[in-house]
C-alpha atoms as a PDB file:
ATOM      1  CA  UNK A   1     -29.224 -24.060 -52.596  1.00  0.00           C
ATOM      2  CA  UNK A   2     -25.528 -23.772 -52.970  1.00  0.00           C
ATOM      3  CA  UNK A   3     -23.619 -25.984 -50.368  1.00  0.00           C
ATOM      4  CA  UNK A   4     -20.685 -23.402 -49.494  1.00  0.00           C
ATOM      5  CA  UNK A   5     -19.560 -25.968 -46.579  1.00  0.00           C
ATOM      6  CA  UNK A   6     -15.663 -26.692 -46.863  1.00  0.00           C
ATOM      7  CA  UNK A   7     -13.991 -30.197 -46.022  1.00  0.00           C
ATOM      8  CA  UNK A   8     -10.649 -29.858 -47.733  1.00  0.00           C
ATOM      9  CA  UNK A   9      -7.402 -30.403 -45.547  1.00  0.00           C
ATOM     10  CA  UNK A  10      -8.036 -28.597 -42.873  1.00  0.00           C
ATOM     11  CA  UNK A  11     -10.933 -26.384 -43.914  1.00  0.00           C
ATOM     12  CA  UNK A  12     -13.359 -27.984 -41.949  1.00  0.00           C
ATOM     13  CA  UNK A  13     -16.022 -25.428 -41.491  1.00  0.00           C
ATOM     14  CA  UNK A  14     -19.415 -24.168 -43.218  1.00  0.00           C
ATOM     15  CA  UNK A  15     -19.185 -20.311 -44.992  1.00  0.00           C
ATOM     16  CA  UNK A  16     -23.109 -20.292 -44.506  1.00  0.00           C
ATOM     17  CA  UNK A  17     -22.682 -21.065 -40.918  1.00  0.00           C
ATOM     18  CA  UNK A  18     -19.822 -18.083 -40.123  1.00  0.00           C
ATOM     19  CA  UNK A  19     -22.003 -15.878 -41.904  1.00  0.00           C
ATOM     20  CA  UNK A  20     -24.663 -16.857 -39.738  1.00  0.00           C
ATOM     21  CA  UNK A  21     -22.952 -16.353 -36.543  1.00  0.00           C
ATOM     22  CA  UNK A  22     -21.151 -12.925 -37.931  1.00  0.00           C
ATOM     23  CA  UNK A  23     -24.689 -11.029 -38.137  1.00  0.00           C
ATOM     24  CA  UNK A  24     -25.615 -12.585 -34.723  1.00  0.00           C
ATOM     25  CA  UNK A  25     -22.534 -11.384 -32.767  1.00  0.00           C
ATOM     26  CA  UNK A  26     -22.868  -8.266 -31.376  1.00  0.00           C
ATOM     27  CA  UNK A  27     -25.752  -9.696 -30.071  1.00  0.00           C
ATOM     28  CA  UNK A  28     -24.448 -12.344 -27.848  1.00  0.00           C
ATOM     29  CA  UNK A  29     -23.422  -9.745 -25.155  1.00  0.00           C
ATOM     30  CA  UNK A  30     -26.484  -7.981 -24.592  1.00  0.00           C
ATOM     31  CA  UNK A  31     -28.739  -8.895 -21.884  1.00  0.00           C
ATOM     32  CA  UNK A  32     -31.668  -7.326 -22.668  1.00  0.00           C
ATOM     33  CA  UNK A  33     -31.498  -8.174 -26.698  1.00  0.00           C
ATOM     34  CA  UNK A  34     -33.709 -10.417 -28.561  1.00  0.00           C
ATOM     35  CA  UNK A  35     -31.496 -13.360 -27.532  1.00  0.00           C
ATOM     36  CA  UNK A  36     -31.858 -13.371 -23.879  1.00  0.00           C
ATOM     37  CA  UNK A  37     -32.647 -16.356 -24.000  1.00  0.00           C
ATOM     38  CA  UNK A  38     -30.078 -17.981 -25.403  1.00  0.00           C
ATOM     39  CA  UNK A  39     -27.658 -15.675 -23.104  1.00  0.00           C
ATOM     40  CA  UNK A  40     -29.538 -17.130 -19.898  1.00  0.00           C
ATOM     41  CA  UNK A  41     -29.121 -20.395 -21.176  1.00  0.00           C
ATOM     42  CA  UNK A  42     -24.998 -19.720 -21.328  1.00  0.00           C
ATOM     43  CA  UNK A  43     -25.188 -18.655 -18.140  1.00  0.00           C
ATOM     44  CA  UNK A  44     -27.182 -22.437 -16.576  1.00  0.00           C
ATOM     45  CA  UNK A  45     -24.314 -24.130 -19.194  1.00  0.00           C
ATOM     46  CA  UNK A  46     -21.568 -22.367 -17.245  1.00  0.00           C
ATOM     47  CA  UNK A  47     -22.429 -23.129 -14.321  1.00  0.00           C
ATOM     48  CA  UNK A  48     -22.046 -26.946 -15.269  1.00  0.00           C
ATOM     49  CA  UNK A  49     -18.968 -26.262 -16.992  1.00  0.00           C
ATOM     50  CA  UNK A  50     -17.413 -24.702 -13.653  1.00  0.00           C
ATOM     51  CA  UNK A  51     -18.851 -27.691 -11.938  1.00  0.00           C
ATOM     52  CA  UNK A  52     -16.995 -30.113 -13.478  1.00  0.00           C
ATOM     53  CA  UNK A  53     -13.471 -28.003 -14.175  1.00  0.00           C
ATOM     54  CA  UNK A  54     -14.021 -28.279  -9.760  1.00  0.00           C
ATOM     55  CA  UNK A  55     -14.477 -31.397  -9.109  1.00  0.00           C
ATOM     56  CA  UNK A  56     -11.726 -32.653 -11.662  1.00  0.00           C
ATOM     57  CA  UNK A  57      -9.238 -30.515 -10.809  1.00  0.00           C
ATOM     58  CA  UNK A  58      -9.709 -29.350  -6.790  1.00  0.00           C
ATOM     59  CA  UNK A  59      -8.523 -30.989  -3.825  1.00  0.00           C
ATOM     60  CA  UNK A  60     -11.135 -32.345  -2.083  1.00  0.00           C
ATOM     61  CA  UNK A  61     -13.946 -29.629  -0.791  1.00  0.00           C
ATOM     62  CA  UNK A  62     -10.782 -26.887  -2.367  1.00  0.00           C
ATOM     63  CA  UNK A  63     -11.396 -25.179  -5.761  1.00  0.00           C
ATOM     64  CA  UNK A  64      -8.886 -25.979  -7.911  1.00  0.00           C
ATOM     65  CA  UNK A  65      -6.292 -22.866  -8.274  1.00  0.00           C
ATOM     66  CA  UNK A  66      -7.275 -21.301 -11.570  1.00  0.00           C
ATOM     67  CA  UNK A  67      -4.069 -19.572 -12.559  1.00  0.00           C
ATOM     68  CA  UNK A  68      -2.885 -22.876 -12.898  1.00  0.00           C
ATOM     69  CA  UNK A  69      -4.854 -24.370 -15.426  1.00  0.00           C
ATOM     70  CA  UNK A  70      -5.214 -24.079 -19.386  1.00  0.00           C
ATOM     71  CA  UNK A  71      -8.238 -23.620 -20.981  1.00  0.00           C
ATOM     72  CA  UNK A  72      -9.263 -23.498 -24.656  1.00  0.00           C
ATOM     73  CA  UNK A  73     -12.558 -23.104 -25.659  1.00  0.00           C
ATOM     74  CA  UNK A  74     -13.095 -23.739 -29.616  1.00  0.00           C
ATOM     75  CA  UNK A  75     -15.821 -22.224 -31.425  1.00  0.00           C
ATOM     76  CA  UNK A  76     -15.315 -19.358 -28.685  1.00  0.00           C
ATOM     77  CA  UNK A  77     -17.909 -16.729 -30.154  1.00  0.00           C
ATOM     78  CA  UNK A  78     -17.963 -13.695 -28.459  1.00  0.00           C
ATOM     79  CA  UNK A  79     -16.785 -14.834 -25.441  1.00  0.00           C
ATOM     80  CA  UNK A  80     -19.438 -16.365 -23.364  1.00  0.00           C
ATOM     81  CA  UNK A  81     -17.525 -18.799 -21.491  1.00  0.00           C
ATOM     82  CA  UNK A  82     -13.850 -18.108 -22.403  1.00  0.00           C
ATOM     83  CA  UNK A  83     -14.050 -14.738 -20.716  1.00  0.00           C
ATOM     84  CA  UNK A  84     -16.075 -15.768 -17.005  1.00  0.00           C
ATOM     85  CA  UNK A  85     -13.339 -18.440 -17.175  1.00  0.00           C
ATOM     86  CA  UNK A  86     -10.791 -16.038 -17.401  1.00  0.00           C
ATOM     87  CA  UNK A  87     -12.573 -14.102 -14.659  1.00  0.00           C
ATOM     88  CA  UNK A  88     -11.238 -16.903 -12.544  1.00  0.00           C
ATOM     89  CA  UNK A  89      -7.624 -17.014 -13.401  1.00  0.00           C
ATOM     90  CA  UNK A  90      -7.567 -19.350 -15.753  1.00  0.00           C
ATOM     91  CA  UNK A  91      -5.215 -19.191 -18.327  1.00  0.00           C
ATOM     92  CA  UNK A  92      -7.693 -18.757 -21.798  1.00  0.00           C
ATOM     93  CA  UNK A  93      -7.469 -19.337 -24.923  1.00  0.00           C
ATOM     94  CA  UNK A  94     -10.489 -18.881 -27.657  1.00  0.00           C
ATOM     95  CA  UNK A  95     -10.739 -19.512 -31.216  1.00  0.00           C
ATOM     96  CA  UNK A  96     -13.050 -19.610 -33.580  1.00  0.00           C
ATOM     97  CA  UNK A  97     -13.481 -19.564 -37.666  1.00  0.00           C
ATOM     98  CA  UNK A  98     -15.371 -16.803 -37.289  1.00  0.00           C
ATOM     99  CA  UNK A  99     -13.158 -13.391 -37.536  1.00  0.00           C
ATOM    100  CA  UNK A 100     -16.044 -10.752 -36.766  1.00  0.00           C
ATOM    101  CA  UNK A 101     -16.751 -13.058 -33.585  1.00  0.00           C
ATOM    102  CA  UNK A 102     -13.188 -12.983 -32.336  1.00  0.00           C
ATOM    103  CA  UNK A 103     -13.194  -9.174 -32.832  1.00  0.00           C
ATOM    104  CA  UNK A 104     -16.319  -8.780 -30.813  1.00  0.00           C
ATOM    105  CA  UNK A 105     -14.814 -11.115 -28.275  1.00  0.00           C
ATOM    106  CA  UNK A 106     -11.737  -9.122 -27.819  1.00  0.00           C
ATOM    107  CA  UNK A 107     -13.617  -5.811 -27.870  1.00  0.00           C
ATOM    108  CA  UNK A 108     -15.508  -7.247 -24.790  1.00  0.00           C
ATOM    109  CA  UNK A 109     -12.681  -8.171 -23.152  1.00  0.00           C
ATOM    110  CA  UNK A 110     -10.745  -5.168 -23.180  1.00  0.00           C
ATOM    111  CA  UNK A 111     -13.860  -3.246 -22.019  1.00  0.00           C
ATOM    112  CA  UNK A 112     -13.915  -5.271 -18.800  1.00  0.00           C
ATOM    113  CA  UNK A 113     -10.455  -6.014 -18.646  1.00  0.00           C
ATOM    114  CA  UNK A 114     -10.092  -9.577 -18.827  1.00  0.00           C
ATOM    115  CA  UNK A 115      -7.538 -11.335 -20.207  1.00  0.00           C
ATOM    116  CA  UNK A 116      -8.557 -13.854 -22.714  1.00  0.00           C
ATOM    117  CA  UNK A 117      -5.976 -14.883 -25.785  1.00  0.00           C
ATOM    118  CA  UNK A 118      -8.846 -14.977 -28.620  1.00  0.00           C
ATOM    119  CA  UNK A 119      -7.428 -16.024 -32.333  1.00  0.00           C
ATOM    120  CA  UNK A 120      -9.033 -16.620 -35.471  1.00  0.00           C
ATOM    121  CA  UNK A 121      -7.804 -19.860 -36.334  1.00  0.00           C
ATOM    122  CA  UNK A 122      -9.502 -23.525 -37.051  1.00  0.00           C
ATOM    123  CA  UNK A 123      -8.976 -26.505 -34.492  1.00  0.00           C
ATOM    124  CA  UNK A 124      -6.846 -28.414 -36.691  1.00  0.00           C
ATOM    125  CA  UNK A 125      -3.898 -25.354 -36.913  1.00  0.00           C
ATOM    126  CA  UNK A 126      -3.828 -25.631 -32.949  1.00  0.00           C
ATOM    127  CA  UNK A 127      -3.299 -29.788 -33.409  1.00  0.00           C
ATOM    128  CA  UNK A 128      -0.452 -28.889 -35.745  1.00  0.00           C
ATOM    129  CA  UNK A 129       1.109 -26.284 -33.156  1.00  0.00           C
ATOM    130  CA  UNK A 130       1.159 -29.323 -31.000  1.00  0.00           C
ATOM    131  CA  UNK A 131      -0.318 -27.396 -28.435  1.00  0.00           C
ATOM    132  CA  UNK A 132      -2.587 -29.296 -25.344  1.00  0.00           C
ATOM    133  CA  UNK A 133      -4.516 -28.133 -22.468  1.00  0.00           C
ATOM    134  CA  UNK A 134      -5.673 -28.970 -19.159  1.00  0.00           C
ATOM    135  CA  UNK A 135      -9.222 -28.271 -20.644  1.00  0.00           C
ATOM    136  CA  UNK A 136     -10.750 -28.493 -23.749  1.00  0.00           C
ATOM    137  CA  UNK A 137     -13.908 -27.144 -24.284  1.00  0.00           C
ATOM    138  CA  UNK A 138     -16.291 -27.506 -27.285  1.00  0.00           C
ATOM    139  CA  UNK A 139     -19.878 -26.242 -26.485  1.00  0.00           C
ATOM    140  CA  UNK A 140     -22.300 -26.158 -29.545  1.00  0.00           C
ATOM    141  CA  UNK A 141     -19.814 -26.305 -32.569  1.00  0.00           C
ATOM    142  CA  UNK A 142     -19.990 -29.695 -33.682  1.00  0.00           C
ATOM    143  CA  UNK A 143     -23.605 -29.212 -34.788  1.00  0.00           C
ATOM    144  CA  UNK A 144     -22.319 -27.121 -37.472  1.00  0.00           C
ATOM    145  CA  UNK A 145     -19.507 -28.777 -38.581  1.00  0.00           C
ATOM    146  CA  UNK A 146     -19.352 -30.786 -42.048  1.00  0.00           C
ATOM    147  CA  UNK A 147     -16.797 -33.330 -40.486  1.00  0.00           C
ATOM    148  CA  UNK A 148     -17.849 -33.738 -37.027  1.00  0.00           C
ATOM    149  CA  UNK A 149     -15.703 -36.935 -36.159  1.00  0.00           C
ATOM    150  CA  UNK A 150     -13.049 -35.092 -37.397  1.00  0.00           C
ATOM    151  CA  UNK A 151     -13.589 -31.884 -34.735  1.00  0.00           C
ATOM    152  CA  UNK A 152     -14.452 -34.734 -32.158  1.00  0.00           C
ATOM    153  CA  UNK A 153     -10.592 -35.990 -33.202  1.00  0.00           C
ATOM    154  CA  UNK A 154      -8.745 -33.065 -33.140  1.00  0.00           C
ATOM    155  CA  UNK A 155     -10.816 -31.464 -29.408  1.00  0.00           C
ATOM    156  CA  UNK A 156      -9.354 -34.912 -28.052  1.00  0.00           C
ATOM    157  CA  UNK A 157      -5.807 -34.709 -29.215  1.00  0.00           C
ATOM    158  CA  UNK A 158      -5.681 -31.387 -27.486  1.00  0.00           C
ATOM    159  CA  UNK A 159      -6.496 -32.366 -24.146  1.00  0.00           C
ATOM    160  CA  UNK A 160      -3.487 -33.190 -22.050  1.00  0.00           C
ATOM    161  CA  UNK A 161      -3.156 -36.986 -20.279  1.00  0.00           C
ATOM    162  CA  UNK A 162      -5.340 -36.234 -17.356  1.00  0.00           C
ATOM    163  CA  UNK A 163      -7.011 -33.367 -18.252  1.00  0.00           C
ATOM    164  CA  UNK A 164     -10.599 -32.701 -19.077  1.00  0.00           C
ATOM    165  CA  UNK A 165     -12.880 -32.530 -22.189  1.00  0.00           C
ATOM    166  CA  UNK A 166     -16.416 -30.840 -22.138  1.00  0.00           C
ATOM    167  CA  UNK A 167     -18.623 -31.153 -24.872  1.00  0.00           C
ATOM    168  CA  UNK A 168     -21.658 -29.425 -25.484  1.00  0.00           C
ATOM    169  CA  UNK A 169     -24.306 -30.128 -27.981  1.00  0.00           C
ATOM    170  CA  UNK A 170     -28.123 -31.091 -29.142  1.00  0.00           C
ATOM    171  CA  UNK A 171     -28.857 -34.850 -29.631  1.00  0.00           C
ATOM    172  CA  UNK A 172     -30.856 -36.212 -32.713  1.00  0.00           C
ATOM    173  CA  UNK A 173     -34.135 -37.034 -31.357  1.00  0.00           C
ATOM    174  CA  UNK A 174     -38.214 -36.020 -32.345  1.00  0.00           C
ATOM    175  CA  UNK A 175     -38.124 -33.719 -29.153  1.00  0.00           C
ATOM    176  CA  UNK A 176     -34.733 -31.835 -30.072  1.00  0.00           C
ATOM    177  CA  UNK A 177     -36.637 -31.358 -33.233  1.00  0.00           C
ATOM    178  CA  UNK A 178     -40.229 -29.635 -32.244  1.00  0.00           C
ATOM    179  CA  UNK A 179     -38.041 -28.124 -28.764  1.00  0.00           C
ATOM    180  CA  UNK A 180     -34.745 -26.406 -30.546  1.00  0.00           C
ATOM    181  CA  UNK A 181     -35.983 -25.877 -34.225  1.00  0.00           C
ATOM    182  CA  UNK A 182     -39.831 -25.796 -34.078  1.00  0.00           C
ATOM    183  CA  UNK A 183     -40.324 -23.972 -30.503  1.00  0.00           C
ATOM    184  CA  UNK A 184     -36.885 -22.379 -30.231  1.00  0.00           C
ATOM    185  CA  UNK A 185     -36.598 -20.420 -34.055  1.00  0.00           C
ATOM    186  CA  UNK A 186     -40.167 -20.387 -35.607  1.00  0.00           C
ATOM    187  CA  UNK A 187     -42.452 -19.945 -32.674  1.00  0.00           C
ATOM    188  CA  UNK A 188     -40.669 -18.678 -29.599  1.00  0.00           C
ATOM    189  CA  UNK A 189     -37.610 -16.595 -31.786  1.00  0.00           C
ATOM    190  CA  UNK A 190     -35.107 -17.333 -29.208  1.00  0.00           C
ATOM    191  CA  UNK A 191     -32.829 -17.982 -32.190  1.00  0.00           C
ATOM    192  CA  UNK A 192     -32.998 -17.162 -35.874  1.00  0.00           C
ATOM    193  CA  UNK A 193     -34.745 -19.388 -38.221  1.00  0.00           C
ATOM    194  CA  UNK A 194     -32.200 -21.556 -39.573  1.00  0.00           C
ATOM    195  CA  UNK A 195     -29.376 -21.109 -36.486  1.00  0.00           C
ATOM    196  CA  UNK A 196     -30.071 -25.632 -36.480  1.00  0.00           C
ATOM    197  CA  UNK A 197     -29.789 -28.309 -38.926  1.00  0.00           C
ATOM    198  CA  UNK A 198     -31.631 -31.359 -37.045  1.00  0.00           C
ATOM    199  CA  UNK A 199     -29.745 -33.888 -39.245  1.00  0.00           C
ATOM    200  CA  UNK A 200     -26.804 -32.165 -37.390  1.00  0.00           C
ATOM    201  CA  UNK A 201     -27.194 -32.764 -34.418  1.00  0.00           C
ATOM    202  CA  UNK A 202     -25.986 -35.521 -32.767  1.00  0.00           C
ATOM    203  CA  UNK A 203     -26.527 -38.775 -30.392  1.00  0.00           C
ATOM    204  CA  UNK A 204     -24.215 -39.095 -26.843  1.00  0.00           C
ATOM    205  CA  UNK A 205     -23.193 -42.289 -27.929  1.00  0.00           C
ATOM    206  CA  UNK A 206     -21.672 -40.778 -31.223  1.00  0.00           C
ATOM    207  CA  UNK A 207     -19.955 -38.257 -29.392  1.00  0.00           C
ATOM    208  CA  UNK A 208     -18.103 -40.741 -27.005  1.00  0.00           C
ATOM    209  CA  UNK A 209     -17.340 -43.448 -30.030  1.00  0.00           C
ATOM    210  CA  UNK A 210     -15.518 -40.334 -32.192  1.00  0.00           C
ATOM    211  CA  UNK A 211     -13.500 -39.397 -29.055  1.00  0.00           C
ATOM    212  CA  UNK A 212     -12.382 -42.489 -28.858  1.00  0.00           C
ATOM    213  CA  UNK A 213     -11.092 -45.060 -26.143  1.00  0.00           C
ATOM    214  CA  UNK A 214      -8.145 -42.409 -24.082  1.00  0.00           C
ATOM    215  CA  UNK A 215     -11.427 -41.300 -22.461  1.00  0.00           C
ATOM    216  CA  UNK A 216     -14.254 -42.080 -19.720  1.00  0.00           C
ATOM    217  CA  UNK A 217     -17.111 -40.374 -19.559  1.00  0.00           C
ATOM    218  CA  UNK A 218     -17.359 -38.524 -15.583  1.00  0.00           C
ATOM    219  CA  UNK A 219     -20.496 -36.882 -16.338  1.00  0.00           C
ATOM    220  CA  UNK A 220     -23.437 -36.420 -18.283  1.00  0.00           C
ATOM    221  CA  UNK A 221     -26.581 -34.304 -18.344  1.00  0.00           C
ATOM    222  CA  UNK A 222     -29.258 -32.433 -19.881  1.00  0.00           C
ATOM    223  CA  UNK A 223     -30.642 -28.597 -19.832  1.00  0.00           C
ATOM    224  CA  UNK A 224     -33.898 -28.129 -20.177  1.00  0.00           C
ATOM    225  CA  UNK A 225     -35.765 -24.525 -20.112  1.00  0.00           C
ATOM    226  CA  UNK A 226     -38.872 -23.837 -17.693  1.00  0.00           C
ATOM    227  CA  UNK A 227     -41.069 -21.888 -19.710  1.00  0.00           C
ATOM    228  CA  UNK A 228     -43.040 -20.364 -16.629  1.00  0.00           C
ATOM    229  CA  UNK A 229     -40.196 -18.882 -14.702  1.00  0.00           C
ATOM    230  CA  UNK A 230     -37.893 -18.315 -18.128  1.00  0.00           C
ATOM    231  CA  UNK A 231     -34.715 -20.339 -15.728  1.00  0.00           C
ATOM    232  CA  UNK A 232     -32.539 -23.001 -17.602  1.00  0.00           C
ATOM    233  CA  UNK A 233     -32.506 -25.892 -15.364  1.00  0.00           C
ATOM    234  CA  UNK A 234     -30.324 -29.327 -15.142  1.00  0.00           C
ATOM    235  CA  UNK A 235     -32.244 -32.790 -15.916  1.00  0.00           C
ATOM    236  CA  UNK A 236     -31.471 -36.129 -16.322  1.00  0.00           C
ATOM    237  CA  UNK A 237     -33.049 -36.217 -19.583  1.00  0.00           C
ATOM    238  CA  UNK A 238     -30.789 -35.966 -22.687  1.00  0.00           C
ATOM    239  CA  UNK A 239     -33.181 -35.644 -25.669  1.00  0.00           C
ATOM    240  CA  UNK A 240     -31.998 -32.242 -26.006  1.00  0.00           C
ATOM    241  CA  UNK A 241     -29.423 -29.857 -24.835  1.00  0.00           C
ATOM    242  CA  UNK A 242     -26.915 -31.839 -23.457  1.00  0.00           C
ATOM    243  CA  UNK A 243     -23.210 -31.525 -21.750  1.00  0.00           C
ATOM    244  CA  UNK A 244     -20.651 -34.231 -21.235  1.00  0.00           C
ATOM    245  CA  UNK A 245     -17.229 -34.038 -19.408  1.00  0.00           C
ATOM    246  CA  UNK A 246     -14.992 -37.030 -20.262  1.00  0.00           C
ATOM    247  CA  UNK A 247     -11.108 -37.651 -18.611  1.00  0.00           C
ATOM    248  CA  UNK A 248      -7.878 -38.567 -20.637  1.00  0.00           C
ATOM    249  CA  UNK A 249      -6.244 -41.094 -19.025  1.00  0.00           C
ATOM    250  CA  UNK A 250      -2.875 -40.468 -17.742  1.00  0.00           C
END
C-alpha cells in the first residue's frame, strides 16, 4: 500500500488519515448515527476535560471565569469539545488539517450560535504565529500522526507558563488492541475498520518524556465503556483510553 503520510517541514500529517476523517464528519454530530458511541464517549471525555480546566484555573470551590481563558483545541474535528467549551465563555480556537472537518465544525456552530474561531491550519503554523494559550488541548490526534514527538513539541510550546495541557489518547498495550481495534471496528462497528493503527498508539510515559521537563503531570486517568448500560465511565486503569492534564511551570 502506498504510504501517502507527509513529514516534510511542517507537513506533519497523514493524507490517508484526513481522508478518513473527511467521510466520517458529518457524522460526528448526530446522536442517533452509527457512531453514537463514539459521540457518548466525547461526551464522558468532556466531562474530564471540564474537570480539570476547574480545578486549575478556579478559586477554590469558584469555577474559573470562562471569558477569561484561551483555549485551543488541535485536531478540533467537527467540534466536539471546542464548541461545549465555547458554550462556557471560553475564548476558542480549533484547528485541524482536515478542511471538510473545519467546514462541518463551523456549519455547526453557526446553527447554534456559538462562537468558536475554527481554521484549517497545522500545529506547527500556530508555533510560528507565536501564539500561546491558557489551554491546550490535544484529544486523539497524536495516534495518527507520523511525527508524534514532534506534535507532543509543538502542543507544549503553545501552552502559556502556568497554563494547562490535556492530552488525550490510546496506550500501546494487548487490551487497547482486542478493546479499540478488535471489539471497537470489526465486531462492535463503533468505528470504521481501519479508524486505529495499534503501533500508533502510544504509552503515558512516552507522552510525558516528549513534553518534556516545563511540565508535571496533575492528573491521570482512564475511560473505560460498560457494555451493559452503553455509559463511558472513569477508571484507574490506563491500558486504554486515557487522558492526562499536565501544568507549565511559571
Amino acid at each position: 500500500m502506498l504510504d501517502k503520510s507527509k513529514k516534510t517541514g511542517d507537513s506533519n500529517f497523514s493524507e490517508q488519515e484526513i481522508a478518513r476523517f473527511n467521510a466520517l464528519a458529518d457524522s460526528w454530530w448526530d446522536p442517533e448515527g452509527k457512531y453514537k458511541t463514539a459521540l457518548d464517549f466525547n461526551r464522558a471525555r468532556l466531562n474530564v476535560i471540564k474537570a480539570q480546566i476547574e480545578n486549575h484555573f478556579g478559586q477554590g470551590n469558584l469555577p474559573p471565569d470562562y471569558s477569561a481563558l484561551s483555549v485551543i483545541d488541535i485536531g478540533s474535528g467537527g467540534g466536539l469539545i471546542s464548541e461545549p467549551l465555547a458554550k462556557l465563555g471560553a475564548q476558542v480556537t480549533g484547528i485541524d488539517a482536515s478542511a471538510v472537518s473545519v467546514e462541518v465544525a463551523k456549519r455547526h456552530a453557526q446553527n447554534t450560535g456559538v462562537k468558536v474561531d475554527y481554521q484549517h491550519k497545522l500545529s506547527s503554523e500556530v508555533v510560528e504565529e507565536g501564539r500561546q494559550y491558557d489551554v491546550v488541548i490535544n484529544a486523539e490526534v497524536v495516534e495518527h500522526v507520523p511525527d508524534q514527538q514532534q506534535l507532543m513539541r509543538e502542543c507544549a510550546s503553545l501552552v502559556k507558563p502556568g497554563g494547562l495541557l490535556i492530552l488525550a489518547t490510546l496506550n500501546r498495550t494487548l487490551k487497547s488492541y482486542v478493546v479499540a481495534i478488535v471489539g471497537a471496528e470489526y465486531v462492535m462497528r463503533y468505528l470504521p475498520i481501519g479508524t486505529h493503527d495499534w503501533k500508533k498508539f502510544v504509552k503515558p510515559c512516552e507522552l510525558k518524556r516528549w513534553i518534556g521537563n516545563e511540565f508535571t503531570l496533575k492528573y491521570q486517568v482512564g475511560m473505560r465503556l460498560n457494555p451493559l448500560k452503553g455509559e463511558w465511565l472513569t477508571t484507574s486503569s490506563l491500558a486504554v483510553n486515557y487522558i492526562q492534564a499536565y501544568s507549565k511551570h511559571k
